[in-house]
PDB file of N, CA and C in Angstrom:
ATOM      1  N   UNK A   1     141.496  72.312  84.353  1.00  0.00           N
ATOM      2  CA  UNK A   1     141.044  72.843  85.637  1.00  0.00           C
ATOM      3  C   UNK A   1     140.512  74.262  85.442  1.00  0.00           C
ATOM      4  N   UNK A   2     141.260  75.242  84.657  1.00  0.00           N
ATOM      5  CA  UNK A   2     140.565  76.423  84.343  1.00  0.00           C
ATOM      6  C   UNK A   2     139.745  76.531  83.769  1.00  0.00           C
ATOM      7  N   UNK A   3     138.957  75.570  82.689  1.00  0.00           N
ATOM      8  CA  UNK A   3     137.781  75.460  81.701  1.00  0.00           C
ATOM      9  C   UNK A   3     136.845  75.075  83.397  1.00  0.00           C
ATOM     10  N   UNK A   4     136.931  74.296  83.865  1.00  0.00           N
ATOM     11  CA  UNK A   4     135.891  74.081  84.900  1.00  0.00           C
ATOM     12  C   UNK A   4     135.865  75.270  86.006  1.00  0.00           C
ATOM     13  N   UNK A   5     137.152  75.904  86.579  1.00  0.00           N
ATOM     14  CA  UNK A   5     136.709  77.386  87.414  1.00  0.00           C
ATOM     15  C   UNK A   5     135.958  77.795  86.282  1.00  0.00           C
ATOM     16  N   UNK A   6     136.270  78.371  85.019  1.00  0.00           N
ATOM     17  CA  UNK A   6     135.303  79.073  84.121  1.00  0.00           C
ATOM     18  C   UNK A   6     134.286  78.689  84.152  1.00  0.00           C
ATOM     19  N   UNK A   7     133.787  77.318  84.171  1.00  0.00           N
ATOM     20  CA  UNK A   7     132.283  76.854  84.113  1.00  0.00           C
ATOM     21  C   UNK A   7     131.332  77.492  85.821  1.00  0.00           C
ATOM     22  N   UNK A   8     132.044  77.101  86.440  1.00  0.00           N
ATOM     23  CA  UNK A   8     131.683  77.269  87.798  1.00  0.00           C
ATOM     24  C   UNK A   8     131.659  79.135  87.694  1.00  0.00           C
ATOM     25  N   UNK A   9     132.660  78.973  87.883  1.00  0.00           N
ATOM     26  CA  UNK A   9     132.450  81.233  87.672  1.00  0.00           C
ATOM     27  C   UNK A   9     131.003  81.678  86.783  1.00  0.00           C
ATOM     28  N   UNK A  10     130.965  81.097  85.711  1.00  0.00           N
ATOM     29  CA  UNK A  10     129.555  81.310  84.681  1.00  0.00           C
ATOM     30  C   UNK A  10     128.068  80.775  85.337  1.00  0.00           C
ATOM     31  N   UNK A  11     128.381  79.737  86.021  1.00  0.00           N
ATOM     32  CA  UNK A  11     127.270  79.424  86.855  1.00  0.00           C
ATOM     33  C   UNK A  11     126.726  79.974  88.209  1.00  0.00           C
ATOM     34  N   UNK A  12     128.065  80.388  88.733  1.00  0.00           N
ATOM     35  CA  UNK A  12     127.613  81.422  89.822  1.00  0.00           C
ATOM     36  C   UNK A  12     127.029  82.654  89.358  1.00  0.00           C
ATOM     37  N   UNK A  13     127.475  83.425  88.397  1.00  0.00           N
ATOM     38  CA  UNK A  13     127.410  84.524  87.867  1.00  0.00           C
ATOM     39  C   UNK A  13     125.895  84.249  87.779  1.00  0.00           C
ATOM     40  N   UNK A  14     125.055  83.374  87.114  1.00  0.00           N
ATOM     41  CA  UNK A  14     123.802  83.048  86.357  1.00  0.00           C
ATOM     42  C   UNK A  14     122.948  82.758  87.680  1.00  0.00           C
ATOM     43  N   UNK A  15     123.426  82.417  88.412  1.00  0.00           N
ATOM     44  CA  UNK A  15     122.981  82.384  89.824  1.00  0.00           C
ATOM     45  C   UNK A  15     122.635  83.750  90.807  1.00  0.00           C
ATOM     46  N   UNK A  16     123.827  84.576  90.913  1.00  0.00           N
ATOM     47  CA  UNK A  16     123.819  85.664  91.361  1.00  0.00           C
ATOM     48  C   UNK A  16     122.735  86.428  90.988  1.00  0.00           C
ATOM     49  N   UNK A  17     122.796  86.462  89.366  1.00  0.00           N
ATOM     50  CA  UNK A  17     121.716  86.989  88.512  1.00  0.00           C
ATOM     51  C   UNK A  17     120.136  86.923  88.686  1.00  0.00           C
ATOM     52  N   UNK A  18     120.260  85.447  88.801  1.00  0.00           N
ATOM     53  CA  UNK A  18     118.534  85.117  89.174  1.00  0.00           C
ATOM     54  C   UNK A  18     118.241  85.285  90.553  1.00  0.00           C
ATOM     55  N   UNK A  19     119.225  85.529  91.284  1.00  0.00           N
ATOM     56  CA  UNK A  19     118.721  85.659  92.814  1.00  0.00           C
ATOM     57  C   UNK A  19     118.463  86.953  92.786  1.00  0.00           C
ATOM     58  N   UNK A  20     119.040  87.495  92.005  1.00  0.00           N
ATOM     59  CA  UNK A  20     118.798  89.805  92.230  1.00  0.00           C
ATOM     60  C   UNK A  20     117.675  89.661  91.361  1.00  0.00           C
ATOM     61  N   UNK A  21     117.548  89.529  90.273  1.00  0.00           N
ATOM     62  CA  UNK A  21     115.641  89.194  89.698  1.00  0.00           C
ATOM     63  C   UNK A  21     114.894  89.058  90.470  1.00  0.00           C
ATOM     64  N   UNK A  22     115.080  87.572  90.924  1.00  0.00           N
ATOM     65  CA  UNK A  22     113.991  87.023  92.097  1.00  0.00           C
ATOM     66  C   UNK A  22     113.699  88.615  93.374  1.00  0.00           C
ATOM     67  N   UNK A  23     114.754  88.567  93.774  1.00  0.00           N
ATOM     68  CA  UNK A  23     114.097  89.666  95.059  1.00  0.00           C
ATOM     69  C   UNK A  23     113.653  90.947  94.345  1.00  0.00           C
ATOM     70  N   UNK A  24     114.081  91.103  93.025  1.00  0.00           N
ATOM     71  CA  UNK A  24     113.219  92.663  92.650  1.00  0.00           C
ATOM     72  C   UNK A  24     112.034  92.156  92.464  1.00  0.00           C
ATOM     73  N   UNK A  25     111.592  91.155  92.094  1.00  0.00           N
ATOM     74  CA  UNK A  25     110.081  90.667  91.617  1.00  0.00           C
ATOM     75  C   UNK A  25     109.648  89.881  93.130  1.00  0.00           C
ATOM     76  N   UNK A  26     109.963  89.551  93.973  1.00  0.00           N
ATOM     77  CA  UNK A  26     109.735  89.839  95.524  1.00  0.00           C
ATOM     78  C   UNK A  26     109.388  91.118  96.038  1.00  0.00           C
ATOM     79  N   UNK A  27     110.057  91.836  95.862  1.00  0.00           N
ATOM     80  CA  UNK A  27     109.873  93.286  96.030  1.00  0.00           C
ATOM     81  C   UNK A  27     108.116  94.347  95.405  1.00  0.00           C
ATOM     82  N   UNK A  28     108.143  93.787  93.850  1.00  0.00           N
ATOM     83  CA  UNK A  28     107.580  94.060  93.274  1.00  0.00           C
ATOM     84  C   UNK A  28     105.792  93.480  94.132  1.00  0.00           C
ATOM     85  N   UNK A  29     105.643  92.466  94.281  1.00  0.00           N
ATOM     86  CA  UNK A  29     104.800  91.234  94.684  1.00  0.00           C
ATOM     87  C   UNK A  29     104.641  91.971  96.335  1.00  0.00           C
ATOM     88  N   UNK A  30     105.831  92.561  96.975  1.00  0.00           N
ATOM     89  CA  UNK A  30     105.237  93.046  98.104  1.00  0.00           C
ATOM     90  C   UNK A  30     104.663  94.773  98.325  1.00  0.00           C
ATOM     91  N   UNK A  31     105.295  95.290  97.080  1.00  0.00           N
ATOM     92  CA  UNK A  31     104.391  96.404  97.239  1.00  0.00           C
ATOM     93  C   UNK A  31     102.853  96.237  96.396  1.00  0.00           C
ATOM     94  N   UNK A  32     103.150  95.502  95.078  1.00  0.00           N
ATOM     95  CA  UNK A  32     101.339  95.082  95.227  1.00  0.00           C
ATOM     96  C   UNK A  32     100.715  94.500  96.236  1.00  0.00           C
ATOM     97  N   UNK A  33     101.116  94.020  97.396  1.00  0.00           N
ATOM     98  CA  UNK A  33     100.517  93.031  98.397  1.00  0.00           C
ATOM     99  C   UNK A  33     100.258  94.423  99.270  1.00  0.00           C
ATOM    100  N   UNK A  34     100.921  95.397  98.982  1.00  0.00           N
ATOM    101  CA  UNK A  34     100.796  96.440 100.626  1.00  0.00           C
ATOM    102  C   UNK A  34      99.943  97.618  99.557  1.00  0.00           C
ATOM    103  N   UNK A  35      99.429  97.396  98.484  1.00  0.00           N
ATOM    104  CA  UNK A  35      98.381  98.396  97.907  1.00  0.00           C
ATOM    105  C   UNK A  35      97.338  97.533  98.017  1.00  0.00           C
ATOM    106  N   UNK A  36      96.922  96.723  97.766  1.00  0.00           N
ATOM    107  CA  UNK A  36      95.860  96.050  97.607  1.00  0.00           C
ATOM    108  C   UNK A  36      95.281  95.760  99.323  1.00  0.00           C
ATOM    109  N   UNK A  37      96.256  95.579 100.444  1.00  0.00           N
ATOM    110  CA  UNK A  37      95.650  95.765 101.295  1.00  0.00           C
ATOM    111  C   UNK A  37      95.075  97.602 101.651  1.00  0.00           C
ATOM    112  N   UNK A  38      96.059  98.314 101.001  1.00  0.00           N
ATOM    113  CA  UNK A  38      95.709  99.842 101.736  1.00  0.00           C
ATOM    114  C   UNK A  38      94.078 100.211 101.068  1.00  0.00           C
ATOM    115  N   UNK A  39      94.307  99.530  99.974  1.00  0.00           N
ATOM    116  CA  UNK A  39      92.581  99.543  98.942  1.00  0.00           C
ATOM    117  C   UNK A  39      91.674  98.960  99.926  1.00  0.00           C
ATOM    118  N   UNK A  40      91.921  97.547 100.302  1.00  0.00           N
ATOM    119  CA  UNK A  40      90.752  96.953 101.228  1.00  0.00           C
ATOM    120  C   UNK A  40      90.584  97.339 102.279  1.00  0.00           C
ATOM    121  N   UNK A  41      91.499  98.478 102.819  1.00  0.00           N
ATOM    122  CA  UNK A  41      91.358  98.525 104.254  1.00  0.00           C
ATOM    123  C   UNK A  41      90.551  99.860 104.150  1.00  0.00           C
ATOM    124  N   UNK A  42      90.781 101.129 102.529  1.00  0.00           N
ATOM    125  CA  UNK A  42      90.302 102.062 102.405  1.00  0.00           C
ATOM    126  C   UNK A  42      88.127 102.045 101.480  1.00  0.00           C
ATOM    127  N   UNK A  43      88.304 100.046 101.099  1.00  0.00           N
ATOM    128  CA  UNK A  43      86.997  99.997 101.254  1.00  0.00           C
ATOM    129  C   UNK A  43      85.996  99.822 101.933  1.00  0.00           C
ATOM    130  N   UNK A  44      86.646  98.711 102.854  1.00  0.00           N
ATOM    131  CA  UNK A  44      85.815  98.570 103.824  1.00  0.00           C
ATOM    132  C   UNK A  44      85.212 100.043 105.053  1.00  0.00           C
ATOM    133  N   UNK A  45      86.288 100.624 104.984  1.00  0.00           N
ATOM    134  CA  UNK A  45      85.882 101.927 105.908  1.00  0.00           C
ATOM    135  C   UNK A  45      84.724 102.866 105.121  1.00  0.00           C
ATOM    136  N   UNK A  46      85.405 102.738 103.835  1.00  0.00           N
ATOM    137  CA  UNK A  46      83.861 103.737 102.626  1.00  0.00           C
ATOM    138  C   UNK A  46      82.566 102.677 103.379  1.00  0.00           C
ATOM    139  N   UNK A  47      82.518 101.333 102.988  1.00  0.00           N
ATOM    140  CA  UNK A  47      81.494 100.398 102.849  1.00  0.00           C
ATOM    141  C   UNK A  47      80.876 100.996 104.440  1.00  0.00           C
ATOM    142  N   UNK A  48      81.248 100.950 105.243  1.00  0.00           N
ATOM    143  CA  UNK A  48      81.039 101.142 106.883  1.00  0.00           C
ATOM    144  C   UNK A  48      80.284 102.685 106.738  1.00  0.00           C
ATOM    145  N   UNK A  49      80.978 103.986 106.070  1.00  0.00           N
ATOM    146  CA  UNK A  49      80.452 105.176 105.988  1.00  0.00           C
ATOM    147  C   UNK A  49      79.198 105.115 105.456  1.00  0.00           C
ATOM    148  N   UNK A  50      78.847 104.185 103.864  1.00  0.00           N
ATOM    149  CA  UNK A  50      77.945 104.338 103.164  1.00  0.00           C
ATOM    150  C   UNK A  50      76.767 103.163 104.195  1.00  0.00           C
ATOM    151  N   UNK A  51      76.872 102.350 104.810  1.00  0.00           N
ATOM    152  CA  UNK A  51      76.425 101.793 105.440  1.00  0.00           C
ATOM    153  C   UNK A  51      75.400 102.666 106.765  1.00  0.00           C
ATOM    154  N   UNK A  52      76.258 103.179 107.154  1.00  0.00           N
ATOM    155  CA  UNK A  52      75.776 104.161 108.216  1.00  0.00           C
ATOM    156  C   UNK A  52      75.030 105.129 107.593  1.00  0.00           C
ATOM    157  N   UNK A  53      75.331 105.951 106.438  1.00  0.00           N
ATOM    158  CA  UNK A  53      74.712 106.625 105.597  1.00  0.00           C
ATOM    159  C   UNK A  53      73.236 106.604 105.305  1.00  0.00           C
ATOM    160  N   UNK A  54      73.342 104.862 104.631  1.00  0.00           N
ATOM    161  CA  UNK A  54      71.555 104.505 104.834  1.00  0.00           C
ATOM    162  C   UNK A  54      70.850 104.329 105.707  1.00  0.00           C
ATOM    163  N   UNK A  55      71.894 103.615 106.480  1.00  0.00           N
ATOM    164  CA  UNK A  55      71.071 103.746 108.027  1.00  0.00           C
ATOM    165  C   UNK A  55      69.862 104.624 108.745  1.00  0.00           C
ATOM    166  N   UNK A  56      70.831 106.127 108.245  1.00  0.00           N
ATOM    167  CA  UNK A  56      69.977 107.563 108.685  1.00  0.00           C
ATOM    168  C   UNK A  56      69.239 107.913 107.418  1.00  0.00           C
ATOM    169  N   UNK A  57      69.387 107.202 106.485  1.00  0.00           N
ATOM    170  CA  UNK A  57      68.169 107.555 105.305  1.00  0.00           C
ATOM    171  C   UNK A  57      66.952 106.823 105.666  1.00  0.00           C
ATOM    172  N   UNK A  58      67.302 105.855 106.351  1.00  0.00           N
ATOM    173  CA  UNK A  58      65.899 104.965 106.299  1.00  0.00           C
ATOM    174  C   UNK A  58      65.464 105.428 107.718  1.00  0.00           C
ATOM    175  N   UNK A  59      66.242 105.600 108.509  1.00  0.00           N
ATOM    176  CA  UNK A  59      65.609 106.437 109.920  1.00  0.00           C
ATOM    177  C   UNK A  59      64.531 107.596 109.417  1.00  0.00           C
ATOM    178  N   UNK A  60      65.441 108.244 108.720  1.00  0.00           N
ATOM    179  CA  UNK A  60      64.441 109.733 108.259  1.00  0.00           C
ATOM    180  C   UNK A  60      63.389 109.629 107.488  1.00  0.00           C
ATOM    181  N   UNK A  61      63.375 108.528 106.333  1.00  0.00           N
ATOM    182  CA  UNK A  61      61.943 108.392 105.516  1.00  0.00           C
ATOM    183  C   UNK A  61      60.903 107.629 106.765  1.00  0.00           C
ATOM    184  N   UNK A  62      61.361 106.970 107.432  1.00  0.00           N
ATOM    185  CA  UNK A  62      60.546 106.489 108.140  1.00  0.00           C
ATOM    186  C   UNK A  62      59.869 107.702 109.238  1.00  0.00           C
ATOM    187  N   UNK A  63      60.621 108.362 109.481  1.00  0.00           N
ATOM    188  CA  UNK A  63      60.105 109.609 110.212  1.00  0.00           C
ATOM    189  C   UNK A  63      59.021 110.487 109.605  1.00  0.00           C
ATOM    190  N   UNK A  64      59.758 110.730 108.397  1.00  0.00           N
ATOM    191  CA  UNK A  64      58.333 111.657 107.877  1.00  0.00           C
ATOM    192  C   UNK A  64      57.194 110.742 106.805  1.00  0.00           C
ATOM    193  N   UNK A  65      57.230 109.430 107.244  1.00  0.00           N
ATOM    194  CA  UNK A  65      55.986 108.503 107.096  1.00  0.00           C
ATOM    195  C   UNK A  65      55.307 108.535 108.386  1.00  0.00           C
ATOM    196  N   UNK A  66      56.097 108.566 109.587  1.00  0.00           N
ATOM    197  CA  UNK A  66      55.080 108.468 110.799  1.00  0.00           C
ATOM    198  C   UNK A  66      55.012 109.978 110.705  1.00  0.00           C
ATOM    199  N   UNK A  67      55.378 110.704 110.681  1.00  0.00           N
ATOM    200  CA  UNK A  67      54.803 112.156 110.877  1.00  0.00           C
ATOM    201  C   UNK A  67      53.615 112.388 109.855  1.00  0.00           C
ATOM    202  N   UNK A  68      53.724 112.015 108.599  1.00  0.00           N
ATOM    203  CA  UNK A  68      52.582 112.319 107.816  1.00  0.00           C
ATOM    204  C   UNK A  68      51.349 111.367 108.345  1.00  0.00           C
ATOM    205  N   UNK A  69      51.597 110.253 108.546  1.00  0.00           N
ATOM    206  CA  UNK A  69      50.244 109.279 108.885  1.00  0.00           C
ATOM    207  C   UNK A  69      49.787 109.994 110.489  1.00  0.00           C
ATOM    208  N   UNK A  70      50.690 110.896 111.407  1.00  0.00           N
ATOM    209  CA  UNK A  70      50.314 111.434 112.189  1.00  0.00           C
ATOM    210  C   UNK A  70      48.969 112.780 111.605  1.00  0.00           C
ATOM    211  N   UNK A  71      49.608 113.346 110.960  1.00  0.00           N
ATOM    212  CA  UNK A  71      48.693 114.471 110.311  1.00  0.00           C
ATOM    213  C   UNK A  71      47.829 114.214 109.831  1.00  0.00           C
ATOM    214  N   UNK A  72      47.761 112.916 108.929  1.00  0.00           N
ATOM    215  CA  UNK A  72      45.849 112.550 108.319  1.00  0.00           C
ATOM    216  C   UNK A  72      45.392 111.947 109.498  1.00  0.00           C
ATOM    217  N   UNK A  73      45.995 111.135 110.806  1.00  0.00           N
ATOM    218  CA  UNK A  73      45.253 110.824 111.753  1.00  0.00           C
ATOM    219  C   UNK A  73      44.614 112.172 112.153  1.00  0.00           C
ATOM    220  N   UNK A  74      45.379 113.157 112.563  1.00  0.00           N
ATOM    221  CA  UNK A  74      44.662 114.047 113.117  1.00  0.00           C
ATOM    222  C   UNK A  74      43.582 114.994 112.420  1.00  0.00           C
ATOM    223  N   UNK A  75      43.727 115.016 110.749  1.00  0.00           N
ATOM    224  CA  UNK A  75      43.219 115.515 110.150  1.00  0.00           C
ATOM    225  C   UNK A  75      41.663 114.815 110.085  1.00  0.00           C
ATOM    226  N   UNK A  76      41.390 113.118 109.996  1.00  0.00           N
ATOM    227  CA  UNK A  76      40.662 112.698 110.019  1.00  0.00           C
ATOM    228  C   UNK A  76      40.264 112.981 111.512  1.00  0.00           C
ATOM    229  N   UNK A  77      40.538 113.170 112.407  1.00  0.00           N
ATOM    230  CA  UNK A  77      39.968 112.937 113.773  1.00  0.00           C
ATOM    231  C   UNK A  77      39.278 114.342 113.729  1.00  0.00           C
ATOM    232  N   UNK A  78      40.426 115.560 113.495  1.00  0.00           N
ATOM    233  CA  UNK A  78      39.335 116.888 113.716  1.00  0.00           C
ATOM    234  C   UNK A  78      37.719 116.875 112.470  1.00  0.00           C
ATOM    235  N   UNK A  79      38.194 116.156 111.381  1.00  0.00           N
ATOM    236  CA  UNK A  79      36.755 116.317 111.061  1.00  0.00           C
ATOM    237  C   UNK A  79      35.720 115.192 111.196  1.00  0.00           C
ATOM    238  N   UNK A  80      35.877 114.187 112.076  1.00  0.00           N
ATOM    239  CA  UNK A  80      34.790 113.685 112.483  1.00  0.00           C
ATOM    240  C   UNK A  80      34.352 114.335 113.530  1.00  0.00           C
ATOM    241  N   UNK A  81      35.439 115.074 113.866  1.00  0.00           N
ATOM    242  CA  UNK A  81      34.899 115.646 115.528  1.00  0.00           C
ATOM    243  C   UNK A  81      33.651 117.049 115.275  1.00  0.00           C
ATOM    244  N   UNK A  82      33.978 117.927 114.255  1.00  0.00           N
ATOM    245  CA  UNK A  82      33.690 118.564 113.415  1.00  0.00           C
ATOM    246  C   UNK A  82      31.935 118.161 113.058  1.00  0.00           C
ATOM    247  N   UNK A  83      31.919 117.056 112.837  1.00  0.00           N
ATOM    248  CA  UNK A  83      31.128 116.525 111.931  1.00  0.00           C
ATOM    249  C   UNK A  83      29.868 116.194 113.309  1.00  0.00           C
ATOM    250  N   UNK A  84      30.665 115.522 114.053  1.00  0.00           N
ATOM    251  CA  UNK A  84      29.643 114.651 114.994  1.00  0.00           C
ATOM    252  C   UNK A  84      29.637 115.749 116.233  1.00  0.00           C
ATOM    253  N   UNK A  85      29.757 117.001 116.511  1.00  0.00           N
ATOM    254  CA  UNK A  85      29.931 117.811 117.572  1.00  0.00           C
ATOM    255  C   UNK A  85      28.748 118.542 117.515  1.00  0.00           C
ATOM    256  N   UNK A  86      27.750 118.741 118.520  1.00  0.00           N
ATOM    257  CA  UNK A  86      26.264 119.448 118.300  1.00  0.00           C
ATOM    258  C   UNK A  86      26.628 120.945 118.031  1.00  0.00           C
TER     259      UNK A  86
END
C-alpha cells in the first residue's frame, strides 16, 4: 500500500510540475500576445500618419503644377496680347 501512496505522491508531484510550466509558458504566450498587439495597434496609427502625410504631398505638388501652368498661361496670354495690340 505504501509503494502505491509513493507512486501516486510521484505522480501528483509530476503533475503539479507540469501544471506550473504550463501556466509560466501561458503567461509567456500572453505577454507576446499583448506586444504584438501594442506593435499593430502602434502600426497601424504610423500607417494612418504616413498616409495622411502623402495625402498633403500630393495636394501640394499638385498645387504648384496648377500654379505654374497658371503662369505660362498668363505668360503666353500677355505676349500674344503684346504681339497682336496696335
Amino acid at each position: 500500500v505504501q509503494n502505491q501512496v509513493d507512486e501516486v505522491i510521484d505522480v501528483m508531484q509530476e503533475n503539479i510540475t507540469k501544471v506550473i510550466e504550463r501556466g509560466e509558458r501561458l503567461d509567456d504566450l500572453q505577454d507576446k500576445s499583448e506586444s504584438l498587439s501594442d506593435n499593430a495597434t502602434a502600426f497601424s496609427n504610423r500607417a494612418k500618419q504616413l498616409r495622411r502625410q502623402m495625402w498633403w504631398r500630393g495636394c501640394k505638388m499638385k498645387a504648384v503644377i496648377a500654379l505654374v501652368a497658371v503662369i505660362l498661361l498668363l505668360v503666353i496670354i500677355s505676349e500674344y496680347l503684346q504681339v497682336h495690340t496696335p
